[in-house]
C-alpha atoms as a PDB file:
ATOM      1  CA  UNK A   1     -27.708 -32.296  75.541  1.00  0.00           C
ATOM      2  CA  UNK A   2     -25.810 -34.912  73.486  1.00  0.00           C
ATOM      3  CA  UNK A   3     -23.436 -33.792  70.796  1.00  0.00           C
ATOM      4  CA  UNK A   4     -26.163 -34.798  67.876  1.00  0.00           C
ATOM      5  CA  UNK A   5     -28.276 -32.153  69.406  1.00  0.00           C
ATOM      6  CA  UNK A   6     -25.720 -29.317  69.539  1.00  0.00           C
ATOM      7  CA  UNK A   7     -24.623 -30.080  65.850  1.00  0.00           C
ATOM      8  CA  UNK A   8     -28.370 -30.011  64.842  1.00  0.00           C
ATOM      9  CA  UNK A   9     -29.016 -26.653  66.709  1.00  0.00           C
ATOM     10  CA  UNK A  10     -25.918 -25.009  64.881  1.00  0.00           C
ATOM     11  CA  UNK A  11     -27.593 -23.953  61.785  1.00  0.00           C
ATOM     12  CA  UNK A  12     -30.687 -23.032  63.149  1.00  0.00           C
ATOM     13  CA  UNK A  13     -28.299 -20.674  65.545  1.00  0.00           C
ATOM     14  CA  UNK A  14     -26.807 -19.525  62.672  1.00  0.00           C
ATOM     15  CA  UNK A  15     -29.685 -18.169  60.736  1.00  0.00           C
ATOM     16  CA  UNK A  16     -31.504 -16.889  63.925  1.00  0.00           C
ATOM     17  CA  UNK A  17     -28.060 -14.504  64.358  1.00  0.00           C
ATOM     18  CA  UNK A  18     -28.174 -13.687  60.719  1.00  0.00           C
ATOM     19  CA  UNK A  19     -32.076 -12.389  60.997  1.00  0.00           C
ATOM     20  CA  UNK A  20     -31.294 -10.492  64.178  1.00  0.00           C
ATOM     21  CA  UNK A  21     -28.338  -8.914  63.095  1.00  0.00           C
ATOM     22  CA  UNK A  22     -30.495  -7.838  59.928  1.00  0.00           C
ATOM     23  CA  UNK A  23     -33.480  -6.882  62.008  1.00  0.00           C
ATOM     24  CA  UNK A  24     -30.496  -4.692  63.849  1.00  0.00           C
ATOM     25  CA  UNK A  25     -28.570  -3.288  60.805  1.00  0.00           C
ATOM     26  CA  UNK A  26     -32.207  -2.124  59.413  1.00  0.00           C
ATOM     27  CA  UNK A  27     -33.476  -0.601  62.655  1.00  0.00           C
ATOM     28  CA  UNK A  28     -30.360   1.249  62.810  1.00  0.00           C
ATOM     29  CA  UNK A  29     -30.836   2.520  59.407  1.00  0.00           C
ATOM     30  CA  UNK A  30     -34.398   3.844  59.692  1.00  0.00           C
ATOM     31  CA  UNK A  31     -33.415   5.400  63.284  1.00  0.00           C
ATOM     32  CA  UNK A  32     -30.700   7.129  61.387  1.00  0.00           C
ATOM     33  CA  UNK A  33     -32.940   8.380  58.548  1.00  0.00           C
ATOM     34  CA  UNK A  34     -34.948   9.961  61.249  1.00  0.00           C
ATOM     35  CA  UNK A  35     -37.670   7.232  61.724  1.00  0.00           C
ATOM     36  CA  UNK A  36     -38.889   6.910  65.660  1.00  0.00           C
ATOM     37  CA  UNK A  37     -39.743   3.858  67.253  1.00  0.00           C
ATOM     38  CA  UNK A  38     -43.403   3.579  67.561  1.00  0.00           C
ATOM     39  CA  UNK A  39     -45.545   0.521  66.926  1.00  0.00           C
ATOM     40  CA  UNK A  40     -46.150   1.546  63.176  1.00  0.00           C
ATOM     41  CA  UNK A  41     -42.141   1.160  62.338  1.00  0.00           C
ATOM     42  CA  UNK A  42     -42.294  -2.081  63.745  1.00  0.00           C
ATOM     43  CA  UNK A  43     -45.289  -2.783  62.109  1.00  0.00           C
ATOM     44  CA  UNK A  44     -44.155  -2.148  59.029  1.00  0.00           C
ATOM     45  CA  UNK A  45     -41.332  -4.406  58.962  1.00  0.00           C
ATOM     46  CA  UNK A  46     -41.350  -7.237  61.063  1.00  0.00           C
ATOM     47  CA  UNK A  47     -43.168  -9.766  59.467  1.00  0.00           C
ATOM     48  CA  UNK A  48     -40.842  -9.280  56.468  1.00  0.00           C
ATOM     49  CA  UNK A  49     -38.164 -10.016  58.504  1.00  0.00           C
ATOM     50  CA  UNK A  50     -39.668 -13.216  59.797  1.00  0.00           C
ATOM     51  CA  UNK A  51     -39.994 -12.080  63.259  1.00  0.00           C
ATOM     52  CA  UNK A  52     -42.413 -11.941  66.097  1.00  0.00           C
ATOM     53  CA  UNK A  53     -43.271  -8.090  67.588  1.00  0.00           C
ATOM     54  CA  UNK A  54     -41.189  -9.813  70.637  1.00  0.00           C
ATOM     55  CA  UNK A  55     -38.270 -10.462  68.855  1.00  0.00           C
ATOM     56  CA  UNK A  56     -38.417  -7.042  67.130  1.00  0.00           C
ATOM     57  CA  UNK A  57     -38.578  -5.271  70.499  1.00  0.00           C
ATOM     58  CA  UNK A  58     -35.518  -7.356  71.400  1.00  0.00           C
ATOM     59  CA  UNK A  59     -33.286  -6.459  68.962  1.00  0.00           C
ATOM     60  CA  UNK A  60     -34.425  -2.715  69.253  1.00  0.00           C
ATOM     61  CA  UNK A  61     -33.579  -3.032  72.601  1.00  0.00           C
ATOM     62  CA  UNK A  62     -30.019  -5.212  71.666  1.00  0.00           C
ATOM     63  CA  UNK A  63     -29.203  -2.124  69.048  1.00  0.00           C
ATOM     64  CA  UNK A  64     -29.709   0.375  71.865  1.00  0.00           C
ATOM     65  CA  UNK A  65     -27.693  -1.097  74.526  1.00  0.00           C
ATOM     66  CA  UNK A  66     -24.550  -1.670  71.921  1.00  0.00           C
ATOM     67  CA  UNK A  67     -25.070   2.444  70.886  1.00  0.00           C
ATOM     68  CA  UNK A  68     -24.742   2.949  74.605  1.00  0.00           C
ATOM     69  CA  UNK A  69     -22.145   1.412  75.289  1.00  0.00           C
ATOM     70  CA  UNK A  70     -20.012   2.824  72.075  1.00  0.00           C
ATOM     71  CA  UNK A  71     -21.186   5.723  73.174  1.00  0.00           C
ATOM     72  CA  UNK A  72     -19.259   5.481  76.718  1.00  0.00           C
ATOM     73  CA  UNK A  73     -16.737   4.044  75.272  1.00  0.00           C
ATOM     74  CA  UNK A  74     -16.051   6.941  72.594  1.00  0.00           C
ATOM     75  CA  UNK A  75     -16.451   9.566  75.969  1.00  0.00           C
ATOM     76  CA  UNK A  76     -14.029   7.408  77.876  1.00  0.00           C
ATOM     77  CA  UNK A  77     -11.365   7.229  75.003  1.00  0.00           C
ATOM     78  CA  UNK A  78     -11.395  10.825  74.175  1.00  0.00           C
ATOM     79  CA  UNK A  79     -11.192  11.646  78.145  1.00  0.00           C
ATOM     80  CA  UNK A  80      -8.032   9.160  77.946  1.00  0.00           C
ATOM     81  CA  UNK A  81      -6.620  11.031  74.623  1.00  0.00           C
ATOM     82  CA  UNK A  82      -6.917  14.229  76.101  1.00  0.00           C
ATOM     83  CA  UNK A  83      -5.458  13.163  79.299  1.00  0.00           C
ATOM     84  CA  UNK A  84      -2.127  11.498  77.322  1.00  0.00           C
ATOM     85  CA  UNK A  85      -1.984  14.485  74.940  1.00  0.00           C
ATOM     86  CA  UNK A  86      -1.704  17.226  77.998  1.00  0.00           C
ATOM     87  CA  UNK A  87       0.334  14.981  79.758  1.00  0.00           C
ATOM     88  CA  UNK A  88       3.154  15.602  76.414  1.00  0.00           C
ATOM     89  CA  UNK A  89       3.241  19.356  77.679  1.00  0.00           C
ATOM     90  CA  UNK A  90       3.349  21.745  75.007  1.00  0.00           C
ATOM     91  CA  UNK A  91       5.340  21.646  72.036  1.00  0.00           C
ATOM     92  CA  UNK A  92       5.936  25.132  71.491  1.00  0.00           C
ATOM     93  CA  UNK A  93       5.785  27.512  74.588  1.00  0.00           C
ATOM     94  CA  UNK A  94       2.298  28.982  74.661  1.00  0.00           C
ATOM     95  CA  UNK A  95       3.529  32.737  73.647  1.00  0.00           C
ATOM     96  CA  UNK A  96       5.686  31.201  70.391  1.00  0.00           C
ATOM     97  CA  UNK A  97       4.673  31.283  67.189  1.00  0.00           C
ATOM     98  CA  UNK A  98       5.965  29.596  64.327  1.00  0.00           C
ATOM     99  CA  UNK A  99       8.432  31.965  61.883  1.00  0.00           C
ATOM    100  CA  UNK A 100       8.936  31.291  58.221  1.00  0.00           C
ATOM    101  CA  UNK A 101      13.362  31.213  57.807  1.00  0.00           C
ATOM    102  CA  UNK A 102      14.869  32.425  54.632  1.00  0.00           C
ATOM    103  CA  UNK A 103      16.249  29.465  52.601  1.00  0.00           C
ATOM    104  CA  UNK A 104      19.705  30.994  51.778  1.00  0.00           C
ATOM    105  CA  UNK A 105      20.394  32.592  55.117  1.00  0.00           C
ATOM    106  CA  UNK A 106      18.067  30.656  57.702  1.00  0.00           C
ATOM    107  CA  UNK A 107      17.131  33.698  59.503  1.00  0.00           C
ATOM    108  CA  UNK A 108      13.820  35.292  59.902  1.00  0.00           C
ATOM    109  CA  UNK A 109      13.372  37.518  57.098  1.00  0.00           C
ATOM    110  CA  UNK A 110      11.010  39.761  59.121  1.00  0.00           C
END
């Protein structure tokens, strides 16, 4: 490929990642409203979109693999969370509670 034919290919690029992305950001919103994927969703909305069925199953399948994988991630960073907060130890022994002080004296007024 010469460099004419990459420069001539960039918009094209450009608009086909701006219709998937918007073929993605609406799947995910009908998914989220409770919508399933069957062939009457996609019915329904690809040719609006200016896609083929194939392209539409694509970018279902694009959207599912990028939930899946925050979805790992999210389970991997809370196991790493957890694992730094215990690693802290306690802040107040386990049997402790906090006491309110009296202002003038600073002793427990209990």
């Amino acid at each position: 490929m010469s460099g004419s034919d990459i420069s001539r290919l960039g918009p094209v690029l450009c608009e086909y990642a701006s219709v998937m992305a918007r073929a993605e950001r609406l799947l995910l919103a009908l998914l989220r409203a409770g919508r399933v994927w069957t062939g009457d969703l996609k019915v329904s909305f690809y040719q609006s979109l200016g896609l083929s069925a194939t392209h539409l199953d694509m970018a279902y399948r694009q959207l599912m693999a990028k939930l899946s994988s925050v979805a790992e991630l999210a389970t991997e960073r809370l196991k790493d969370l957890t694992q730094r907060i215990g690693s802290k130890g306690p802040t107040l022994p386990a049997n402790k509670t906090t006491t309110t002080l009296d202002i003038r004296t600073g002793e427990d007024p209990a």
